[in-house]
N, C-alpha and C. Protein backbone atom coordinates (compact mmCIF):
# COMPACT_ATOMS: atom_id res chain seq x y z
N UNK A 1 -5.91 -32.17 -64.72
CA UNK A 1 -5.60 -31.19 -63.74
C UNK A 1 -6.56 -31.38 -62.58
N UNK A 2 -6.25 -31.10 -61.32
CA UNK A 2 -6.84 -31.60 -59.96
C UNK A 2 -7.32 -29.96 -59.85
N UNK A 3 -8.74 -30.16 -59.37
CA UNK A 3 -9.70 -28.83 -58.85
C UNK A 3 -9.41 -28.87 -57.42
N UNK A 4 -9.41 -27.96 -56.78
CA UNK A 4 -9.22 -27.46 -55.90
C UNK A 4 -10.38 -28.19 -54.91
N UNK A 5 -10.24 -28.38 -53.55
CA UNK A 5 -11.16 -28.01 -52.77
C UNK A 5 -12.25 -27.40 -52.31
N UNK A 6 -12.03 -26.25 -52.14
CA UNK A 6 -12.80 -24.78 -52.56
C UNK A 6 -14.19 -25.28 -54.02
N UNK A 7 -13.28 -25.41 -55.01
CA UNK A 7 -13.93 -25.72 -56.63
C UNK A 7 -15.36 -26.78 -56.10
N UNK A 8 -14.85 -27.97 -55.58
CA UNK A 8 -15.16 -28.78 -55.41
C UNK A 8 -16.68 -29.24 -54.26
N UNK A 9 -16.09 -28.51 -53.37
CA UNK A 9 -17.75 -28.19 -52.79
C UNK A 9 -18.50 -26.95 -52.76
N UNK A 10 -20.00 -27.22 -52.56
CA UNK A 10 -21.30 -26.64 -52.82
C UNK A 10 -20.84 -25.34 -52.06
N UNK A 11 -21.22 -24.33 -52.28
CA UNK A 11 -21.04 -22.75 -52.09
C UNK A 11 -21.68 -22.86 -50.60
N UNK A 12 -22.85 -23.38 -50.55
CA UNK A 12 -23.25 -23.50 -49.14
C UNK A 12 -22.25 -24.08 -47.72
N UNK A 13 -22.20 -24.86 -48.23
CA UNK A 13 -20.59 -25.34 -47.59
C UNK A 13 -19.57 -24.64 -47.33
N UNK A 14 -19.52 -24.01 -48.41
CA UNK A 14 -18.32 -22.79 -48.73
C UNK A 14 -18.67 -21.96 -47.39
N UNK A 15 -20.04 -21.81 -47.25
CA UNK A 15 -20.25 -20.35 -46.62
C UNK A 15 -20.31 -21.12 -44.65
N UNK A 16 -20.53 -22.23 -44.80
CA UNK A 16 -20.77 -22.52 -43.60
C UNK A 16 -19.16 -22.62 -43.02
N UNK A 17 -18.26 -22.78 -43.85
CA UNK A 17 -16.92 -22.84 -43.43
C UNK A 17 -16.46 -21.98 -43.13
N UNK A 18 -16.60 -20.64 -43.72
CA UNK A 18 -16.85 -19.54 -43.48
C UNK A 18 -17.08 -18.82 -41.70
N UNK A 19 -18.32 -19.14 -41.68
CA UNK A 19 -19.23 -18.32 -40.31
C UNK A 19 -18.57 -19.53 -39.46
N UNK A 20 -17.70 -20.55 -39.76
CA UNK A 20 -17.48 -21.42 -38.41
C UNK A 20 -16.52 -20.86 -37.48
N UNK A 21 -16.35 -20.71 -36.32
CA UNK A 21 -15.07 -20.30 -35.72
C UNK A 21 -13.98 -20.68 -35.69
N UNK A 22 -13.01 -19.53 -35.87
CA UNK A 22 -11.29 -20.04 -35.91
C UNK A 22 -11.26 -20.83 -34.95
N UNK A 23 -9.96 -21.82 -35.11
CA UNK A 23 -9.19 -22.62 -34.31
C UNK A 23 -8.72 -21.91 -33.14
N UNK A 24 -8.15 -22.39 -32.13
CA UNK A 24 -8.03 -21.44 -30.75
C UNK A 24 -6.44 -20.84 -31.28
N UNK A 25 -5.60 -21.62 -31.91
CA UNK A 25 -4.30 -21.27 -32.27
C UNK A 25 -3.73 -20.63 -33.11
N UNK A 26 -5.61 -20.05 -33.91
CA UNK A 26 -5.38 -18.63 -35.05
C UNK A 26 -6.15 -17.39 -34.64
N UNK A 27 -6.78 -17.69 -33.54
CA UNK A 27 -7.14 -16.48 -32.43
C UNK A 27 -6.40 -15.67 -32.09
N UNK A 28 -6.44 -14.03 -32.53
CA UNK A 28 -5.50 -13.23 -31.61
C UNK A 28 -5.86 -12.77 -30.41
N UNK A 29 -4.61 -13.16 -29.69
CA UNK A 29 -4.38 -12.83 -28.03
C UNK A 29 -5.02 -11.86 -27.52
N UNK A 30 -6.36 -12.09 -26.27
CA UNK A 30 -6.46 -10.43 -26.23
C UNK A 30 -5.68 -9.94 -24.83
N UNK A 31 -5.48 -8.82 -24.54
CA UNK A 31 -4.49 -8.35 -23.45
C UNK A 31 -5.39 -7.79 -22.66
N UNK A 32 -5.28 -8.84 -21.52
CA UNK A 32 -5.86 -8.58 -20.27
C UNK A 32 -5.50 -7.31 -19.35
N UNK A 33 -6.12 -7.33 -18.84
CA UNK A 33 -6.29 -6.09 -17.70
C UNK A 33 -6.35 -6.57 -16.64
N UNK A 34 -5.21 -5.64 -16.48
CA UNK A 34 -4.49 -5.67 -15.07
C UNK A 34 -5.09 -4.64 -13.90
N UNK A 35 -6.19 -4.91 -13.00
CA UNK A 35 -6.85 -4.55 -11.76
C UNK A 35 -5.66 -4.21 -10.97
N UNK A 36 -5.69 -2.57 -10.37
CA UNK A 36 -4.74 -2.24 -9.93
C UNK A 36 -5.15 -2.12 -8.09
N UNK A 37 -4.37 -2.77 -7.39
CA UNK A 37 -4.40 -2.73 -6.35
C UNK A 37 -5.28 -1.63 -5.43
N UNK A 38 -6.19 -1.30 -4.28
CA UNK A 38 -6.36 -0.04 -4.15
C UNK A 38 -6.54 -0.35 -2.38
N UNK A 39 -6.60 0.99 -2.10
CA UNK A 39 -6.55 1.05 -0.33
C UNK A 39 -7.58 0.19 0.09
N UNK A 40 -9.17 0.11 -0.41
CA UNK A 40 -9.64 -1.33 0.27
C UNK A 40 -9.43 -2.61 -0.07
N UNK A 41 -8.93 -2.81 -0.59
CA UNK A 41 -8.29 -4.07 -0.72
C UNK A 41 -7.22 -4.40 0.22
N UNK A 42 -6.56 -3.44 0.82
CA UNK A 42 -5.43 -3.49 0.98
C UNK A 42 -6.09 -3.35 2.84
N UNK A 43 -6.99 -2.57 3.01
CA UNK A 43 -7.39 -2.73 4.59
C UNK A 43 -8.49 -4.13 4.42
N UNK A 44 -8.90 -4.91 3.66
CA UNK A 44 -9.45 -5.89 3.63
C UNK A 44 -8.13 -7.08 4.11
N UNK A 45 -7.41 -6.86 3.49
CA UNK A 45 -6.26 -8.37 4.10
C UNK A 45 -5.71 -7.68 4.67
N UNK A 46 -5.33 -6.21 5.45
CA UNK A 46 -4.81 -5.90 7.04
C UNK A 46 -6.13 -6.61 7.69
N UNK A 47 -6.96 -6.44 7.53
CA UNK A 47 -8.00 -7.13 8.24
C UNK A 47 -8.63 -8.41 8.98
N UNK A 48 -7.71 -8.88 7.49
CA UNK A 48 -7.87 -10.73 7.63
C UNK A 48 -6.50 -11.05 8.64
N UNK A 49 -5.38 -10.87 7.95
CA UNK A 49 -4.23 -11.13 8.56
C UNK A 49 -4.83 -10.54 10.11
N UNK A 50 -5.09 -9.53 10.51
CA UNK A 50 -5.08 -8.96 11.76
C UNK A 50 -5.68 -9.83 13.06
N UNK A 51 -7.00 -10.50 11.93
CA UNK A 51 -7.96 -11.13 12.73
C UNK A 51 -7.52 -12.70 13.08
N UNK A 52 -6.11 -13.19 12.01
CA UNK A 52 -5.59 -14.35 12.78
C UNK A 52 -4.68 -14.21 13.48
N UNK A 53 -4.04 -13.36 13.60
CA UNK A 53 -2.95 -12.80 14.47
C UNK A 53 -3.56 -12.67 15.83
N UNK A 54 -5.00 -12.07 15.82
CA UNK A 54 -5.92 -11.91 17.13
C UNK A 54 -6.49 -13.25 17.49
N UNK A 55 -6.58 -14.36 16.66
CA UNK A 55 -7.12 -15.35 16.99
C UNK A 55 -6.03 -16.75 17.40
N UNK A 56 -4.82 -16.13 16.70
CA UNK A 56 -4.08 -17.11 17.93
C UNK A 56 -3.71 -16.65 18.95
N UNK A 57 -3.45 -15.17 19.20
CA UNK A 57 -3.10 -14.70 20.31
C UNK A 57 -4.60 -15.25 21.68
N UNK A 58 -5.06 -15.37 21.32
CA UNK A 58 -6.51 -15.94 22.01
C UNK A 58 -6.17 -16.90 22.41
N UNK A 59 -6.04 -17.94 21.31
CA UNK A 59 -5.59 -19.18 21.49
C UNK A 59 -4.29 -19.52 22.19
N UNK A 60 -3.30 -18.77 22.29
CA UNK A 60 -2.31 -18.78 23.29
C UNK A 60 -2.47 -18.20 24.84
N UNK A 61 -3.10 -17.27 24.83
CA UNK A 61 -3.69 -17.31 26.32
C UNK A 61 -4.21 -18.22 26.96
N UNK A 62 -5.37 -18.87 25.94
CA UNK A 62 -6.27 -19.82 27.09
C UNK A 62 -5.32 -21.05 26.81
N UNK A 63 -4.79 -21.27 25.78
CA UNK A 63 -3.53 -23.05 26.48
C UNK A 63 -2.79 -22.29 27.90
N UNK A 64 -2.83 -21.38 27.71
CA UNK A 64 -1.95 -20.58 29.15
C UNK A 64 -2.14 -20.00 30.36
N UNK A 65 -3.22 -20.74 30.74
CA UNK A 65 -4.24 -20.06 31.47
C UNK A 65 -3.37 -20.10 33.21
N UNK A 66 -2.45 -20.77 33.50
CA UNK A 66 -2.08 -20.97 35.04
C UNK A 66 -1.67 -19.36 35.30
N UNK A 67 -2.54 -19.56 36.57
CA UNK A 67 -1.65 -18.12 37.63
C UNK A 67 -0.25 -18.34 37.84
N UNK A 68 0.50 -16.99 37.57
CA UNK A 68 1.65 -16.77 37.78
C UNK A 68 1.70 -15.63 38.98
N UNK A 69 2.59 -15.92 39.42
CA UNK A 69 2.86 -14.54 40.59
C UNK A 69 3.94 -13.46 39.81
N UNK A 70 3.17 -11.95 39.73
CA UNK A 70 4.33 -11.34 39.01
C UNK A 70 3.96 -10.07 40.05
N UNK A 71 5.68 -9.19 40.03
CA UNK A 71 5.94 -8.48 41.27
C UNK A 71 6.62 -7.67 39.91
N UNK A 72 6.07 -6.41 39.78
CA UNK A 72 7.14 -5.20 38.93
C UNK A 72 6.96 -3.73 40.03
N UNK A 73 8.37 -3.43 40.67
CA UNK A 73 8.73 -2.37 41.19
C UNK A 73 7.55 -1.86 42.46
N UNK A 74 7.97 -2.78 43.15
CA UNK A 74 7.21 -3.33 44.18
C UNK A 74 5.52 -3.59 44.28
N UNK A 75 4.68 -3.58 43.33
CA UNK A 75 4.02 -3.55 42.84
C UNK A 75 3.48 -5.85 42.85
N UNK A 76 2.61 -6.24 43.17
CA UNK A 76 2.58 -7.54 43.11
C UNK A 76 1.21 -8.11 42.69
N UNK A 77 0.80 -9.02 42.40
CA UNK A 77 -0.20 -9.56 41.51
C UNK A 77 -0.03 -10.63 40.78
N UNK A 78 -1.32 -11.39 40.34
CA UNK A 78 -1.48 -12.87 40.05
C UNK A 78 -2.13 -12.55 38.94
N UNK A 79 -1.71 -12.98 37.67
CA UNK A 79 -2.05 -13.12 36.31
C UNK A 79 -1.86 -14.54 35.56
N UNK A 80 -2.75 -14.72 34.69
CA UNK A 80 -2.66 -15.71 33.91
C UNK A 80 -1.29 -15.58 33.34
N UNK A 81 -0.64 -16.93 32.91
CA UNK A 81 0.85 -16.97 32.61
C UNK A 81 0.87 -16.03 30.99
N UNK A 82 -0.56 -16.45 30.23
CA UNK A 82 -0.36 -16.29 28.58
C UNK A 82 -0.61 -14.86 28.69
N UNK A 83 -1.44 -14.09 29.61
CA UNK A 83 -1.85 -12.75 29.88
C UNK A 83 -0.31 -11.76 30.31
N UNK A 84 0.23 -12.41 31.10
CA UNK A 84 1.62 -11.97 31.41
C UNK A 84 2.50 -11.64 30.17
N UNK A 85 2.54 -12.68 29.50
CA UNK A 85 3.34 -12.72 28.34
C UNK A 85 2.96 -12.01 27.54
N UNK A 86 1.63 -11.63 26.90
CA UNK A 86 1.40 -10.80 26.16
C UNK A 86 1.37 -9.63 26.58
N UNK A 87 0.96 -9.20 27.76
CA UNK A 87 1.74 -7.68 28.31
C UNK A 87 3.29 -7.50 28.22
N UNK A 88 3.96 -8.53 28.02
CA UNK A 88 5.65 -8.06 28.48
C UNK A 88 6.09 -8.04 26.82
N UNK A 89 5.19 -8.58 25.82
CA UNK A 89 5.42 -8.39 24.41
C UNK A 89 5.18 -6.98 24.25
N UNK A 90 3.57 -6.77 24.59
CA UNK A 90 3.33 -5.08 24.28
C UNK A 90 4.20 -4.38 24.79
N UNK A 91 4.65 -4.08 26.22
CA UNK A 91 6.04 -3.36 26.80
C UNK A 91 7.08 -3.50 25.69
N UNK A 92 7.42 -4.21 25.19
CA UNK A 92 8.92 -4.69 24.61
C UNK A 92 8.55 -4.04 23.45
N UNK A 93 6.97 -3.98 22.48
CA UNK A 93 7.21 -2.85 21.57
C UNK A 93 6.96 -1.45 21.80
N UNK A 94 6.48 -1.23 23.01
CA UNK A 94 6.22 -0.11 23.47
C UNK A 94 7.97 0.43 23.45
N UNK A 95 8.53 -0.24 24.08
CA UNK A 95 10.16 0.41 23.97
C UNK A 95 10.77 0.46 22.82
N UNK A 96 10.38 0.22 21.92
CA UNK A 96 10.98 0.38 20.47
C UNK A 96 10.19 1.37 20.09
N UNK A 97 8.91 1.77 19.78
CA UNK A 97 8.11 2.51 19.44
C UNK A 97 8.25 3.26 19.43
N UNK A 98 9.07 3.92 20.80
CA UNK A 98 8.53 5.58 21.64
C UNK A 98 9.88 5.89 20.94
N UNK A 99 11.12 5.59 21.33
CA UNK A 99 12.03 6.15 21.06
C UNK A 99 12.23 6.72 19.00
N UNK A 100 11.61 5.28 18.62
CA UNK A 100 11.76 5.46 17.19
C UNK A 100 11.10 6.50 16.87
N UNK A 101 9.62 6.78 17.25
CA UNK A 101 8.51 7.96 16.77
C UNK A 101 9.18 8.86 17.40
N UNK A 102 10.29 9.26 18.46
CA UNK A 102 10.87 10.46 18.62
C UNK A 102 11.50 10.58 17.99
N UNK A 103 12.65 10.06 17.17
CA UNK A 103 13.79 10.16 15.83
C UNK A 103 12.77 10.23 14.77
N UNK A 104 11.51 10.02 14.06
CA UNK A 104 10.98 10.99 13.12
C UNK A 104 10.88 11.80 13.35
N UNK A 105 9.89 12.45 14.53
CA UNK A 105 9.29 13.80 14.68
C UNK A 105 10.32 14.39 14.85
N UNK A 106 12.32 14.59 14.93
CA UNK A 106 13.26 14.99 15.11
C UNK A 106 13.49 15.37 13.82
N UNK A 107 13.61 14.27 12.89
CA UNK A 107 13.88 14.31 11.12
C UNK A 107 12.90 15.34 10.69
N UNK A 108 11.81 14.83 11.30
CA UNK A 108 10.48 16.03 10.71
C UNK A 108 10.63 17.19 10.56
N UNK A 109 10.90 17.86 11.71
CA UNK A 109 11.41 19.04 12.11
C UNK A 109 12.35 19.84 11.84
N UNK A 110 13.56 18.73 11.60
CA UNK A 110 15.17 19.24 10.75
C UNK A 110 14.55 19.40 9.52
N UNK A 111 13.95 18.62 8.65
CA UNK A 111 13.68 19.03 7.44
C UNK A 111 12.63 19.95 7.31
N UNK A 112 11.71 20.53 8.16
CA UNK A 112 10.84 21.27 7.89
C UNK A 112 11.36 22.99 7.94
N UNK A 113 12.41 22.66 8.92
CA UNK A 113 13.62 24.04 8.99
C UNK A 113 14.17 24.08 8.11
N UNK A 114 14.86 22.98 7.27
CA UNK A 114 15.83 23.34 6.50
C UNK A 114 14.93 24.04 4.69
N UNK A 115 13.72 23.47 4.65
CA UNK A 115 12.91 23.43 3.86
C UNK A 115 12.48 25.03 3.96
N UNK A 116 12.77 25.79 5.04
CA UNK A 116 12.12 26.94 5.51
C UNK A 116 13.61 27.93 4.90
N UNK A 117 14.82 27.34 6.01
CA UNK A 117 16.20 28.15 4.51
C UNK A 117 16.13 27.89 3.63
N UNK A 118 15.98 26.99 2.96
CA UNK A 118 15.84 27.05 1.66
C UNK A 118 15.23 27.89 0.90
N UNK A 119 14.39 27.81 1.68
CA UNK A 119 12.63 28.89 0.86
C UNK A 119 13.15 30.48 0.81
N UNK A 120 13.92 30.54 1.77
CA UNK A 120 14.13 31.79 2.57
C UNK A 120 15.27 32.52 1.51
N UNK A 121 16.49 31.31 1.79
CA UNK A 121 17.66 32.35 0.53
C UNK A 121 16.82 31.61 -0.89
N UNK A 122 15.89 31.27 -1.51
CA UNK A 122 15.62 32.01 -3.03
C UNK A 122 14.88 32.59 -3.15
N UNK A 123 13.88 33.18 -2.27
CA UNK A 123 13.07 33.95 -2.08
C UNK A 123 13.86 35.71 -2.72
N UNK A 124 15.32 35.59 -2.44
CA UNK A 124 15.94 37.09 -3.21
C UNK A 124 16.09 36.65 -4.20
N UNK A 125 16.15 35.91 -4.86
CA UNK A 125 16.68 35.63 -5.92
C UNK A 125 15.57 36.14 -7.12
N UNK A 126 14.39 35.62 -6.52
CA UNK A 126 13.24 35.69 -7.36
C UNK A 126 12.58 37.31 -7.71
N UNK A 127 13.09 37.64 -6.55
CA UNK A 127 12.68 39.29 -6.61
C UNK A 127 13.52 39.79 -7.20
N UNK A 128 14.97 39.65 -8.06
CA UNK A 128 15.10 40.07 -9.10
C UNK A 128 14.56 39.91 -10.56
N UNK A 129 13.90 39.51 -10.37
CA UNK A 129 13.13 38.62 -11.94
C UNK A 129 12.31 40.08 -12.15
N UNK A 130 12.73 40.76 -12.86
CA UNK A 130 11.41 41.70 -13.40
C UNK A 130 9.97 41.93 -14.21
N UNK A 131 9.06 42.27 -13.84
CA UNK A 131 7.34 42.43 -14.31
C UNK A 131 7.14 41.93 -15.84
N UNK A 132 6.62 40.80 -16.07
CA UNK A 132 6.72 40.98 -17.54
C UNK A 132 5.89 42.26 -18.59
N UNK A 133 6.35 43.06 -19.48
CA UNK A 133 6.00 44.35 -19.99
C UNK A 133 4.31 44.37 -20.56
N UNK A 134 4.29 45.92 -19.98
CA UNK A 134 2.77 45.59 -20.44
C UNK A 134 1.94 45.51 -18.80
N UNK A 135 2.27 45.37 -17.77
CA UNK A 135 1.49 44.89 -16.51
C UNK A 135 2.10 45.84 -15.21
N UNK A 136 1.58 47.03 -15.63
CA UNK A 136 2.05 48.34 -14.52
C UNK A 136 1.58 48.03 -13.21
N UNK A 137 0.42 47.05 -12.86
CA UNK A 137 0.21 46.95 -11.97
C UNK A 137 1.28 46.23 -10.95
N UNK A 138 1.92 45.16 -11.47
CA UNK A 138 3.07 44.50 -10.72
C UNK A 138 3.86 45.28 -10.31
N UNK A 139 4.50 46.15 -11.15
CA UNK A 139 5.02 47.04 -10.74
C UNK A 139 5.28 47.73 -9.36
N UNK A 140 4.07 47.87 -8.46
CA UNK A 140 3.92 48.50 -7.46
C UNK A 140 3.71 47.66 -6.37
N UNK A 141 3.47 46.57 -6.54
CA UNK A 141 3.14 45.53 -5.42
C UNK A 141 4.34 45.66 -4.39
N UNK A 142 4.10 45.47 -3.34
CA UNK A 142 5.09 45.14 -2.47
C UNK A 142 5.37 44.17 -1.70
């Protein structure tokens, strides 16, 4: 009959086989943690992004440096060509801007009224609910 392995070597052995570390593929998995996003992080890369957005806009001015002649509503003047351009960008969101931030503060307002009827017709409703017993003081409130 064939002895085992185990049988077969010195207990010391035994024990060093023992304290040795598992294989990586009888290791259980541990479950990482997941770092949840938070507002500085989040103004850290508005930050970054912001600052290349500002640094080519730089860089497109000065490749753009020739005087242009610009005339708005009789109004006349000599600007760099890339300086021009980036004013007639800001205008162009300036006209999207204004009108849009007036259609919230419009929404704002409709819902802050309607939020106000609302409040208004269950407000009777609730004043039928009677004192729970035992609390004479409610009773008299007005």
């Amino acid at each position: 009959m064939a002895a085992s392995p185990a049988a077969e070597t010195p207990p010391e052995r035994q024990e060093q086989r023992a304290a040795s570390p598992t294989p990586l593929a009888e290791m259980p998995q541990v479950k990482h943690h997941r770092i949840r996003r938070t507002r500085a992080g989040a103004a850290w890369v508005g930050a970054a992004i912001f600052a290349v957005i500002l640094l080519l806009l730089l860089i497109f001015i000065l490749q753009n440096g020739h005087t242009v002649a610009i005339s708005f509503l009789g109004a006349r003047g000599h600007l760099p060509l890339g300086a021009a351009l980036l004013l007639a960008a800001v205008l162009g969101v300036l006209l999207v801007a204004i009108p849009g931030t007036v259609r919230i503060l419009q929404l704002r307002i409709t819902a802050r009224r309607h939020r106000g009827i609302d409040a208004a017709t269950a407000a009777p409703q609730d004043q039928t609910l009677q004192p729970p017993p035992g609390n004479a003081d409610s009773a008299h409130v007005q």
